[in-house]
N, C-alpha and C. Protein backbone atom coordinates (compact mmCIF):
# COMPACT_ATOMS: atom_id res chain seq x y z
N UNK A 1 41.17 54.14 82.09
CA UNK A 1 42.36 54.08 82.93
C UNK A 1 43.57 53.75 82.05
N UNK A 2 44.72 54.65 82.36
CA UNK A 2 45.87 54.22 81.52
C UNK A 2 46.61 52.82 81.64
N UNK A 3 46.83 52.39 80.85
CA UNK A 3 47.49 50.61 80.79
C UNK A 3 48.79 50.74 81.60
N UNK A 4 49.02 50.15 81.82
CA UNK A 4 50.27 49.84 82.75
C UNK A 4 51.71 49.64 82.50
N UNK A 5 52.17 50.24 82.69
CA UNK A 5 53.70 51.16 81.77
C UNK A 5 54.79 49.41 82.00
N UNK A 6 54.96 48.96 80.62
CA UNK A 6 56.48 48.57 80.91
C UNK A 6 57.09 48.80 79.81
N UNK A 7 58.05 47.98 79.02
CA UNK A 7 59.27 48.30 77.89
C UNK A 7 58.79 48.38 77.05
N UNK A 8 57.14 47.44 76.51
CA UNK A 8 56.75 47.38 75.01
C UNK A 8 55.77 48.96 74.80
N UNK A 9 55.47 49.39 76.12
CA UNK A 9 55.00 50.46 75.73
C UNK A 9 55.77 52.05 76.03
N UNK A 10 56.45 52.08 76.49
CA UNK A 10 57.66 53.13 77.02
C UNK A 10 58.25 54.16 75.87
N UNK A 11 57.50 55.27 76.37
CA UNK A 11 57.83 56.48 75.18
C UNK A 11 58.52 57.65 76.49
N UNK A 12 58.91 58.68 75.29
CA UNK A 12 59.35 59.38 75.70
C UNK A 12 58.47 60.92 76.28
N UNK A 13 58.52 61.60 77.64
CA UNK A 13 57.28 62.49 77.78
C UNK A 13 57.19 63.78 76.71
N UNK A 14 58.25 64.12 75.96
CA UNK A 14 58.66 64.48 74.40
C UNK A 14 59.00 64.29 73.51
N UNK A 15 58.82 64.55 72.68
CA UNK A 15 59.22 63.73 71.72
C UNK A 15 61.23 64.32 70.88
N UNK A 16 62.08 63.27 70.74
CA UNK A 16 63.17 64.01 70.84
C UNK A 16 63.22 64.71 69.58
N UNK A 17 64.13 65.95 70.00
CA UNK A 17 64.67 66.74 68.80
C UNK A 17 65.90 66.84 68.08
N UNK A 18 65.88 66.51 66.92
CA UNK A 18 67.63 66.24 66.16
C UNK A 18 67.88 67.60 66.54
N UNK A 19 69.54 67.80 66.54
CA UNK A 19 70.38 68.67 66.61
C UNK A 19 69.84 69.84 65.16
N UNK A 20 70.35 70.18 65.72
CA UNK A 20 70.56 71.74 63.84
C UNK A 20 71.35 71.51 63.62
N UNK A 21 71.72 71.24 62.39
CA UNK A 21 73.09 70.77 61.62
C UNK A 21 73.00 72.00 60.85
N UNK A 22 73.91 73.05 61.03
CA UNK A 22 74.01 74.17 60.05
C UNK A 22 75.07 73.84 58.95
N UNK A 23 75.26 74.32 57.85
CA UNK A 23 76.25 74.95 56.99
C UNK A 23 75.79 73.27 55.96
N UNK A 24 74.65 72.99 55.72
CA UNK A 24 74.19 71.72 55.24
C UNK A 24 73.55 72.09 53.74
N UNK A 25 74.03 73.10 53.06
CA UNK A 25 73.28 73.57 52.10
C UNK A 25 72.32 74.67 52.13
N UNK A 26 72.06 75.43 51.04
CA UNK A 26 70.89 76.26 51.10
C UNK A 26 69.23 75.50 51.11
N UNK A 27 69.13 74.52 51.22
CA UNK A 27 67.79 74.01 51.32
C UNK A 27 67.31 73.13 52.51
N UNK A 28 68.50 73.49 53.18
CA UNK A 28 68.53 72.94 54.90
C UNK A 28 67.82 74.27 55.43
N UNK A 29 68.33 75.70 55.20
CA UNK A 29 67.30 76.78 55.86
C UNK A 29 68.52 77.36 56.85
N UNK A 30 69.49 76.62 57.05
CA UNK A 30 71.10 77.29 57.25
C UNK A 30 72.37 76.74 57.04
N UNK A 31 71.96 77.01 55.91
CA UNK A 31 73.50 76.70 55.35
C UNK A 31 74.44 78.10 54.36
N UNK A 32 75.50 77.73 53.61
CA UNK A 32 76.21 79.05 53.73
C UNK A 32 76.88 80.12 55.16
N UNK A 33 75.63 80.99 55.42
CA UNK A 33 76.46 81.80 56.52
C UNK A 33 76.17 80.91 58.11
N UNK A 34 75.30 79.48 57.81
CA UNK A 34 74.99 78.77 59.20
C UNK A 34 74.53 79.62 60.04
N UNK A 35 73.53 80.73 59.47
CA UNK A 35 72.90 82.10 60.51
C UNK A 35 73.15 82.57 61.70
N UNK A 36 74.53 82.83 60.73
CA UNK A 36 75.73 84.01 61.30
C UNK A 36 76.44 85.52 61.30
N UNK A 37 75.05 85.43 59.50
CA UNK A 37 75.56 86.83 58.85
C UNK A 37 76.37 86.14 58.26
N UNK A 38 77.00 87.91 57.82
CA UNK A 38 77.47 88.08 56.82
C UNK A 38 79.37 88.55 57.80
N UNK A 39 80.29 87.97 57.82
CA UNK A 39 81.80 88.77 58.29
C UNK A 39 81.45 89.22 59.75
N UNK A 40 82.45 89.98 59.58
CA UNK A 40 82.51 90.55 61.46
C UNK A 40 82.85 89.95 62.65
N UNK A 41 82.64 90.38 63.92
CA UNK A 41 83.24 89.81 64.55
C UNK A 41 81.87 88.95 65.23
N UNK A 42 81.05 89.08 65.38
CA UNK A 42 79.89 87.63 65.87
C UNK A 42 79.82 86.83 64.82
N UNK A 43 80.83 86.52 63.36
CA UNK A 43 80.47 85.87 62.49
C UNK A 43 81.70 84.40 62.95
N UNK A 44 82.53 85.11 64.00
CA UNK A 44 83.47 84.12 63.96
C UNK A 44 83.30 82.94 65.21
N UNK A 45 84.52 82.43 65.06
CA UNK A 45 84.22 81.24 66.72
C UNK A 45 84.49 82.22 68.20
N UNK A 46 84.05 81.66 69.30
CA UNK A 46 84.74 82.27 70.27
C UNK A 46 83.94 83.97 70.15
N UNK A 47 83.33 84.49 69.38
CA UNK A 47 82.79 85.35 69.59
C UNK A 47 81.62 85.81 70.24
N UNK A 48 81.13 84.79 71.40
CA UNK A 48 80.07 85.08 72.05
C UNK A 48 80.87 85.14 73.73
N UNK A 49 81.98 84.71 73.75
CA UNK A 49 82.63 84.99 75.18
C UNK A 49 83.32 86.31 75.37
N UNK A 50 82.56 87.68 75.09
CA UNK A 50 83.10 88.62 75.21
C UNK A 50 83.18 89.42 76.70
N UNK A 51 84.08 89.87 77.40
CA UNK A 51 83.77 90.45 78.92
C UNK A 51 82.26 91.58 79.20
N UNK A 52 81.86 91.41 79.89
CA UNK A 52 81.06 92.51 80.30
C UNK A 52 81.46 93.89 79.97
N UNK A 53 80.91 94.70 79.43
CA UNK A 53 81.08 95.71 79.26
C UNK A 53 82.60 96.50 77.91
N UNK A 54 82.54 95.20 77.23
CA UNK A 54 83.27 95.14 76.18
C UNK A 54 82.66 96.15 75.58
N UNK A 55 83.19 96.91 74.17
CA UNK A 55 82.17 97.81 73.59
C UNK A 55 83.41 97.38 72.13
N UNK A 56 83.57 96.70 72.00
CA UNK A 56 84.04 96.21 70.36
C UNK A 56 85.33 96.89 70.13
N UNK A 57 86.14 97.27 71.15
CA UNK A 57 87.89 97.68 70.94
C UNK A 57 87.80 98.88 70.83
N UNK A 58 86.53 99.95 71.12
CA UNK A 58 86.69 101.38 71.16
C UNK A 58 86.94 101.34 72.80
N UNK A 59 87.37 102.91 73.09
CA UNK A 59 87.36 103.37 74.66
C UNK A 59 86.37 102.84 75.26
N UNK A 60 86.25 102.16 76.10
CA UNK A 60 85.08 102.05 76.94
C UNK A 60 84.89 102.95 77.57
N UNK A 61 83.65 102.88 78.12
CA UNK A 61 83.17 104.11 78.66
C UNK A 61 83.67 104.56 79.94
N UNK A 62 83.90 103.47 80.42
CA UNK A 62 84.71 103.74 82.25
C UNK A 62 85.56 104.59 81.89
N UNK A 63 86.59 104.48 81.23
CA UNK A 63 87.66 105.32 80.33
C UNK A 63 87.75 106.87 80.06
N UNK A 64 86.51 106.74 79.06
CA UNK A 64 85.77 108.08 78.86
C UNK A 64 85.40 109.28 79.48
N UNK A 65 85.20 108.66 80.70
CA UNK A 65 84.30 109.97 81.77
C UNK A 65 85.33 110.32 82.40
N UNK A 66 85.26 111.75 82.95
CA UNK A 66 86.32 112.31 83.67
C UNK A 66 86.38 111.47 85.32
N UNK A 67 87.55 111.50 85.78
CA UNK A 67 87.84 110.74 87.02
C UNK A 67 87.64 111.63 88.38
N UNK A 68 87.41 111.35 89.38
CA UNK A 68 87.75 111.95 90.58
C UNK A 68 89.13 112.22 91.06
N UNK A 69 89.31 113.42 91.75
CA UNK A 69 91.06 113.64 91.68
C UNK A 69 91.37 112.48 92.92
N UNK A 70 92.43 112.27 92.88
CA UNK A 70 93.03 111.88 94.25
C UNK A 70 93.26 110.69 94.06
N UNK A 71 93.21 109.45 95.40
CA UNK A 71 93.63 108.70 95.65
C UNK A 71 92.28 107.22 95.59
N UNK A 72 91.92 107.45 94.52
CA UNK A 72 90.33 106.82 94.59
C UNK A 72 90.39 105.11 94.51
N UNK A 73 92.11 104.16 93.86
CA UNK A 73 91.95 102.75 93.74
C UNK A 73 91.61 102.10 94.69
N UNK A 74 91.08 101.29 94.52
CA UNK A 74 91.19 99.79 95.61
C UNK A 74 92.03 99.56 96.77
N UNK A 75 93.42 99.52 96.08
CA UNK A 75 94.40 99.59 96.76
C UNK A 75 94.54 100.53 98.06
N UNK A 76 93.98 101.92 97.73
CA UNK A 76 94.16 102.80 98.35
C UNK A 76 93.01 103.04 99.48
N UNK A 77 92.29 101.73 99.86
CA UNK A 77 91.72 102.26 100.68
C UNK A 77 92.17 102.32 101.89
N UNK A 78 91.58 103.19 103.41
CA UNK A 78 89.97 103.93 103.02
C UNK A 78 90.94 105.44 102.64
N UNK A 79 91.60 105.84 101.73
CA UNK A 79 92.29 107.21 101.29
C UNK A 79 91.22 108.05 100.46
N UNK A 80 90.35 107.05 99.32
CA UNK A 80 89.82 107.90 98.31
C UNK A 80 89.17 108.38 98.76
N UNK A 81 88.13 109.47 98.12
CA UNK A 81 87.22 110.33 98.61
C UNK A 81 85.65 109.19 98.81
N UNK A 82 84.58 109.42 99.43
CA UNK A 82 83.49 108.93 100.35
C UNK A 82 83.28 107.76 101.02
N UNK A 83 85.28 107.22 101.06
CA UNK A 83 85.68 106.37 101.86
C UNK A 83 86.18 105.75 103.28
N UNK A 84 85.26 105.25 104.18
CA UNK A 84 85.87 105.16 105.38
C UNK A 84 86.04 103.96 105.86
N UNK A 85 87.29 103.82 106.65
CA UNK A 85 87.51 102.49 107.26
C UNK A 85 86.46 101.94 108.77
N UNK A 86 85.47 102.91 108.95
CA UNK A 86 84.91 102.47 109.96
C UNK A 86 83.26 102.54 110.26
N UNK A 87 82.53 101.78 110.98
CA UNK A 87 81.19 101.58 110.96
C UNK A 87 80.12 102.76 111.83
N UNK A 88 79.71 103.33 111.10
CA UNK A 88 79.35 104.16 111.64
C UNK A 88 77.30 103.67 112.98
N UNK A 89 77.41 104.23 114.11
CA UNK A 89 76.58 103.85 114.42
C UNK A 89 75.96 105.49 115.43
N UNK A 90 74.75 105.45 115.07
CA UNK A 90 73.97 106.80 116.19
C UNK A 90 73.55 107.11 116.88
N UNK A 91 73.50 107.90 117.72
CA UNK A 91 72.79 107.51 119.55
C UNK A 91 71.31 107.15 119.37
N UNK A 92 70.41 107.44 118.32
CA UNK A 92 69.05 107.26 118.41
C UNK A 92 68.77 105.61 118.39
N UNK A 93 69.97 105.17 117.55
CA UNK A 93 69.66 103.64 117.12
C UNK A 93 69.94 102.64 118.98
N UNK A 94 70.43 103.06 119.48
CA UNK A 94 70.93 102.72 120.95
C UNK A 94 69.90 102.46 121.34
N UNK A 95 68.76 102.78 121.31
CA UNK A 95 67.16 102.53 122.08
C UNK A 95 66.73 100.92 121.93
N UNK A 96 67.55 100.67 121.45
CA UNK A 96 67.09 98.77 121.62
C UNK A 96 67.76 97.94 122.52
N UNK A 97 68.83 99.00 122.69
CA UNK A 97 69.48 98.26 123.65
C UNK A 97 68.40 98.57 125.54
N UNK A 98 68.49 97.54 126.82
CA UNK A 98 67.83 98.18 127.68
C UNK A 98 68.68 99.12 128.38
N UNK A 99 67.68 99.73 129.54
CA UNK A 99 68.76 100.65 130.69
C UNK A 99 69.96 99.61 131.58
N UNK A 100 70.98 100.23 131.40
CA UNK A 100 72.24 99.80 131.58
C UNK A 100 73.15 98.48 131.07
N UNK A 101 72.19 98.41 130.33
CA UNK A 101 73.32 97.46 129.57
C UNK A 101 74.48 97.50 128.93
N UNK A 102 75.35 96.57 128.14
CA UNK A 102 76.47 96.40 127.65
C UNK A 102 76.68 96.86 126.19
N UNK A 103 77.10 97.52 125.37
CA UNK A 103 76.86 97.89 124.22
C UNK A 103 78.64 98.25 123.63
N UNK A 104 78.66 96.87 122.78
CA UNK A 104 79.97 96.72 122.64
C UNK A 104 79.97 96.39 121.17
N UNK A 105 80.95 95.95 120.32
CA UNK A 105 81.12 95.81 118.37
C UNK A 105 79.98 94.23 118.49
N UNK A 106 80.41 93.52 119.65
CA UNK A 106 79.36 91.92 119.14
C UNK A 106 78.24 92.36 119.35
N UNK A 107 77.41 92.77 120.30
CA UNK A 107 76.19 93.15 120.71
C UNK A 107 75.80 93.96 119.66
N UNK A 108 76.44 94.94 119.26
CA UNK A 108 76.08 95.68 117.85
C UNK A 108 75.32 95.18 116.94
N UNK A 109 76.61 93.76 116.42
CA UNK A 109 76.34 93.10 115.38
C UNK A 109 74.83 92.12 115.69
N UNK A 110 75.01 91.68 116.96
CA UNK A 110 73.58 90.77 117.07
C UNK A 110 72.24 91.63 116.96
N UNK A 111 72.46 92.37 117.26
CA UNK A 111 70.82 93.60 117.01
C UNK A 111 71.11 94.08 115.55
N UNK A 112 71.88 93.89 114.64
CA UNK A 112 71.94 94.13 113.30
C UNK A 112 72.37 95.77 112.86
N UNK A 113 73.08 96.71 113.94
CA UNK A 113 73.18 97.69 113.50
C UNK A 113 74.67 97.63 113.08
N UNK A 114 74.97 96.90 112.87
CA UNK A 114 76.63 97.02 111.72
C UNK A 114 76.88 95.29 111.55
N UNK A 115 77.52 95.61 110.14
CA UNK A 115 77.64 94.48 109.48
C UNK A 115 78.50 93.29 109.90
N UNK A 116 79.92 93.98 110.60
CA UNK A 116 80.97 93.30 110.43
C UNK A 116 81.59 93.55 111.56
N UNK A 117 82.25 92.74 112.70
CA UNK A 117 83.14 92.77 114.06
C UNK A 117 84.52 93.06 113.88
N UNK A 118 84.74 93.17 112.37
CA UNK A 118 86.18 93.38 111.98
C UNK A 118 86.60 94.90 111.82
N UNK A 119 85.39 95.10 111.16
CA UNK A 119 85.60 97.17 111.06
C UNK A 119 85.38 97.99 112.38
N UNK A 120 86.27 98.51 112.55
CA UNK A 120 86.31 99.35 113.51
C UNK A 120 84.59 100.26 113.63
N UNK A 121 83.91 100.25 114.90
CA UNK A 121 82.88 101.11 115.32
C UNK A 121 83.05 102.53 115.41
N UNK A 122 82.33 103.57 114.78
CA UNK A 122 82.43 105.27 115.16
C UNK A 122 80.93 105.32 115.76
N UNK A 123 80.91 106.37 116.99
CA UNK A 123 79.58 106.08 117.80
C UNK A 123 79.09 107.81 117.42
N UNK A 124 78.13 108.01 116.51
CA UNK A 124 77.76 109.62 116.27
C UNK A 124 77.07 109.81 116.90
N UNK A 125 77.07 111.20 117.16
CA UNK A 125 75.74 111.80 117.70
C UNK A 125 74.35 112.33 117.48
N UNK A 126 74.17 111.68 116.58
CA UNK A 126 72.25 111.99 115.78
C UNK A 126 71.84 111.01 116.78
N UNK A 127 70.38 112.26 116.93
CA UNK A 127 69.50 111.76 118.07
C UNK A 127 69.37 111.86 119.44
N UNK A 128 68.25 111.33 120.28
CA UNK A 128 69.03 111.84 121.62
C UNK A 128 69.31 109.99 122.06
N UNK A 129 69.79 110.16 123.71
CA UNK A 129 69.92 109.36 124.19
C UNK A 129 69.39 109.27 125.65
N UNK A 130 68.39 108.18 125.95
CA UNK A 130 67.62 108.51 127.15
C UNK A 130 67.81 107.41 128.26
N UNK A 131 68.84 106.31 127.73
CA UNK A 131 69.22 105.42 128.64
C UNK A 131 70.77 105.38 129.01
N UNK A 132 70.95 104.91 130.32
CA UNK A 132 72.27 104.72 130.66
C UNK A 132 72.74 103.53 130.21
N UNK A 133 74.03 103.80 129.55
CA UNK A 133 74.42 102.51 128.69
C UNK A 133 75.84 102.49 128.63
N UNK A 134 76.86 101.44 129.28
CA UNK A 134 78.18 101.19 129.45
C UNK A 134 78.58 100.38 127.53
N UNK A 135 79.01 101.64 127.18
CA UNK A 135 79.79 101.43 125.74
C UNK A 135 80.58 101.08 125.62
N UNK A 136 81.31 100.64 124.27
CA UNK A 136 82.44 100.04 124.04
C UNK A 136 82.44 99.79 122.66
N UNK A 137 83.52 101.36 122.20
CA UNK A 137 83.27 101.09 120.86
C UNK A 137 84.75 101.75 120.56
N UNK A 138 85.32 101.82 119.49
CA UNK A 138 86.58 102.09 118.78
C UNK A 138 86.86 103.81 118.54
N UNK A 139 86.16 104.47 118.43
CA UNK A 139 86.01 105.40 118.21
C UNK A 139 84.11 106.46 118.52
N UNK A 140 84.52 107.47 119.03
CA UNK A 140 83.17 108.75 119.17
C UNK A 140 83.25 109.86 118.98
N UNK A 141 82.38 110.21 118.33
CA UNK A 141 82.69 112.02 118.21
C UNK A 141 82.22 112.65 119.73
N UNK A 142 82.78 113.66 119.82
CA UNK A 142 82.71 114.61 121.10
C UNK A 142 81.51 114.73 120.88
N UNK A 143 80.75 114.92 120.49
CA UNK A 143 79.05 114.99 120.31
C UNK A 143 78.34 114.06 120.84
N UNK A 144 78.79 112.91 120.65
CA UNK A 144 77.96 111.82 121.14
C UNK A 144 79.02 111.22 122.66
N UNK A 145 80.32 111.55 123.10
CA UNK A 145 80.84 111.50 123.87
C UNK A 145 80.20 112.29 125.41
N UNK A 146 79.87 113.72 124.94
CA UNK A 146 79.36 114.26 125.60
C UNK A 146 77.67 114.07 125.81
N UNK A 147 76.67 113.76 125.24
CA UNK A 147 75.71 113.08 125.19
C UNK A 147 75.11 112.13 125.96
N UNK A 148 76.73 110.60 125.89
CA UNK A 148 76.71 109.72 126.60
C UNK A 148 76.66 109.80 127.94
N UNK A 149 77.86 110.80 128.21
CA UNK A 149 78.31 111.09 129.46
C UNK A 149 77.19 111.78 130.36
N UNK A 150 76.88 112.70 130.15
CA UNK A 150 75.40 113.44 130.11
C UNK A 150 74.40 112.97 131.35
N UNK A 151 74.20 111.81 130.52
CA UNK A 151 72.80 110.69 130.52
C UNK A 151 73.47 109.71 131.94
N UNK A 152 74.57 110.35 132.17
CA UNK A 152 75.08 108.93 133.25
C UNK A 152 75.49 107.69 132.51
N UNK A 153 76.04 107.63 131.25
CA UNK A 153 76.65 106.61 130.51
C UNK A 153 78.11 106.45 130.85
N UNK A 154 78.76 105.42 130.59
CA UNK A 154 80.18 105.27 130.55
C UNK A 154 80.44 104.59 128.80
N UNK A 155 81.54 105.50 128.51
CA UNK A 155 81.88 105.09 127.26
C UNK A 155 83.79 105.24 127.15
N UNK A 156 84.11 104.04 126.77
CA UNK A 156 84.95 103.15 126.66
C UNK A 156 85.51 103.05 124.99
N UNK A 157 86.13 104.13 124.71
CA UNK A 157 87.73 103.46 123.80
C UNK A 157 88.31 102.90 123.26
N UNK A 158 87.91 101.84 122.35
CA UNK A 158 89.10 100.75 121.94
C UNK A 158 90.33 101.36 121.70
N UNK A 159 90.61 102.40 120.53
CA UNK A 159 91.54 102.74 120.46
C UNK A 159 92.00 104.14 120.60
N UNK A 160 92.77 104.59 120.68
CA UNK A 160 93.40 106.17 120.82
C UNK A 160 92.73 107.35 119.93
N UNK A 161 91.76 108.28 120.30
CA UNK A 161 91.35 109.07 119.46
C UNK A 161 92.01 110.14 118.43
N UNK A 162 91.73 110.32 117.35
CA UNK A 162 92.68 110.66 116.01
C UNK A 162 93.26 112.16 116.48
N UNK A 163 94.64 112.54 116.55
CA UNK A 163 94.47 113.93 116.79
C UNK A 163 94.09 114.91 115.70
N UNK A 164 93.36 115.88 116.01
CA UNK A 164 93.23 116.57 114.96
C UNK A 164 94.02 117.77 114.45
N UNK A 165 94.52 118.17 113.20
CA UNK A 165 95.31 119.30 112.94
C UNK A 165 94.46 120.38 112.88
N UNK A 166 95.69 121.14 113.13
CA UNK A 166 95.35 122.70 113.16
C UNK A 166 95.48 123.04 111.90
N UNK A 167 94.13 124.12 111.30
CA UNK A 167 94.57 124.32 110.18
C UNK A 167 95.40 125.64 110.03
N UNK A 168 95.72 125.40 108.59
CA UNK A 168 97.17 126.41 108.39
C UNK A 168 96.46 127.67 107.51
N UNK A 169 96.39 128.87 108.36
CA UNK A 169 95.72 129.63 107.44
C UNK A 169 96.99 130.50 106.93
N UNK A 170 96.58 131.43 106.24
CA UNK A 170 97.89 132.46 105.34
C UNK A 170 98.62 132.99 106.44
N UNK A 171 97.84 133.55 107.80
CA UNK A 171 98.94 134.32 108.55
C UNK A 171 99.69 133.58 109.29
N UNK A 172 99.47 132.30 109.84
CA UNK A 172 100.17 131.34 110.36
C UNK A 172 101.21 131.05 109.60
N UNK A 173 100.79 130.48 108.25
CA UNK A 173 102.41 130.15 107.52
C UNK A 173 103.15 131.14 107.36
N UNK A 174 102.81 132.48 107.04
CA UNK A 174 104.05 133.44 107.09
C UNK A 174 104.71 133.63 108.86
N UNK A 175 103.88 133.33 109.50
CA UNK A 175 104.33 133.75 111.15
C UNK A 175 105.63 132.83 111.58
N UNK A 176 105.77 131.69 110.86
CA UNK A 176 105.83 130.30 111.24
C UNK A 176 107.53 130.21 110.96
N UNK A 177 107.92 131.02 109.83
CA UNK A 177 109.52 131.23 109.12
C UNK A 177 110.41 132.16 110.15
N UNK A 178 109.19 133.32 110.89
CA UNK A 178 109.72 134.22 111.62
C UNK A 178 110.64 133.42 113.11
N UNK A 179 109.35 132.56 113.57
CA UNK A 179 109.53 131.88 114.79
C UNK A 179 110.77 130.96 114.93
N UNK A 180 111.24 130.23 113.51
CA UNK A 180 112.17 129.44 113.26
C UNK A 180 113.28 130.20 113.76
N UNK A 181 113.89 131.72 113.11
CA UNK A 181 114.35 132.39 113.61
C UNK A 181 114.79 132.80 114.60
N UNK A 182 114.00 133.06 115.62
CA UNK A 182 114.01 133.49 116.55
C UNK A 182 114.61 132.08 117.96
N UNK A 183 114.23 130.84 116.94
CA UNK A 183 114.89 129.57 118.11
C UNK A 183 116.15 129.44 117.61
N UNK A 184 116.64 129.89 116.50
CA UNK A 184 118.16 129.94 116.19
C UNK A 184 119.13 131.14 116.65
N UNK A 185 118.32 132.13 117.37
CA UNK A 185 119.10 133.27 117.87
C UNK A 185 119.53 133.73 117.12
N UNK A 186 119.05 134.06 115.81
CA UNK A 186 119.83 135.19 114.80
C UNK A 186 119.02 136.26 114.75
């Protein structure tokens, strides 16, 4: 049985280790370059706090590679390209909710199908839909608008749906100079 621990017998559960004293001579085992090499830049102080993805004062590579056109910063969101300001959700995922219930951005979030109550909801139409369910979401595509409706659903709006443009094909824009014309009576 081990003796009974007080001050006259009290060690340490390792035993301690002196520091490395470098640059102590060549018969210390580092002294001279204090095994650092030889020059350069890890030979100096302060040379181990370099940023991530430093590459030693050439181009980095982010740099290097060709960019995406457009409007792609931070700043600019949701403008850049495979960027959107809103949460996308699909009629198939709706099946957890029961028949006729409430299905609104909080209820969303408590069944875990979107992250955040702050980003605006888009309600798509993948999948079918086999229950009647009073919605309430920010935005829907006519796909899943009509779907809802369908099924005996009511779906509800937060905000004003985006209008969409007409696109401008070649004969339109030449048609378009004529018409100007013609409201000026010349």
């Amino acid at each position: 049985m081990p003796e009974e621990l007080n001050l006259s017998n009290l060690q340490p559960a390792q035993p301690r280790q002196d520091r490395k004293r470098v640059g102590r001579g060549l018969g210390s085992g580092k002294g001279r370059y204090s095994g650092r090499g030889i020059k350069g830049q890890k030979s100096r102080a302060g040379s181990h706090a370099m940023r991530a993805g430093f590459e030693g004062g050439q181009m980095p590579l982010g740099m290097r590679i060709p960019k995406l056109r457009g409007s792609t910063s931070k700043d600019a969101m949701p403008v850049g390209p495979f960027r959107t300001s809103t949460q996308p959700v699909n009629l198939r995922d709706l099946d957890r909710f029961a028949d006729g219930e409430a299905v609104t951005p909080e209820t969303l979030k408590e069944k875990g199908l979107i992250r955040s109550v702050k980003k605006d909801v888009k309600l798509l139409g993948v999948g079918k839909l086999s229950k009647r369910l009073d919605i309430t979401v920010h935005y829907a595509s006519v796909n899943a608008a009509n779907k809802v409706r369908g099924v005996g659903g009511k779906l509800t709006l937060l905000k004003d749906p985006k209008p969409k443009k007409a696109p401008k094909t070649g004969a339109a824009r030449r048609a378009k100079p004529a018409a100007d014309d013609a409201e000026s009576g010349e």
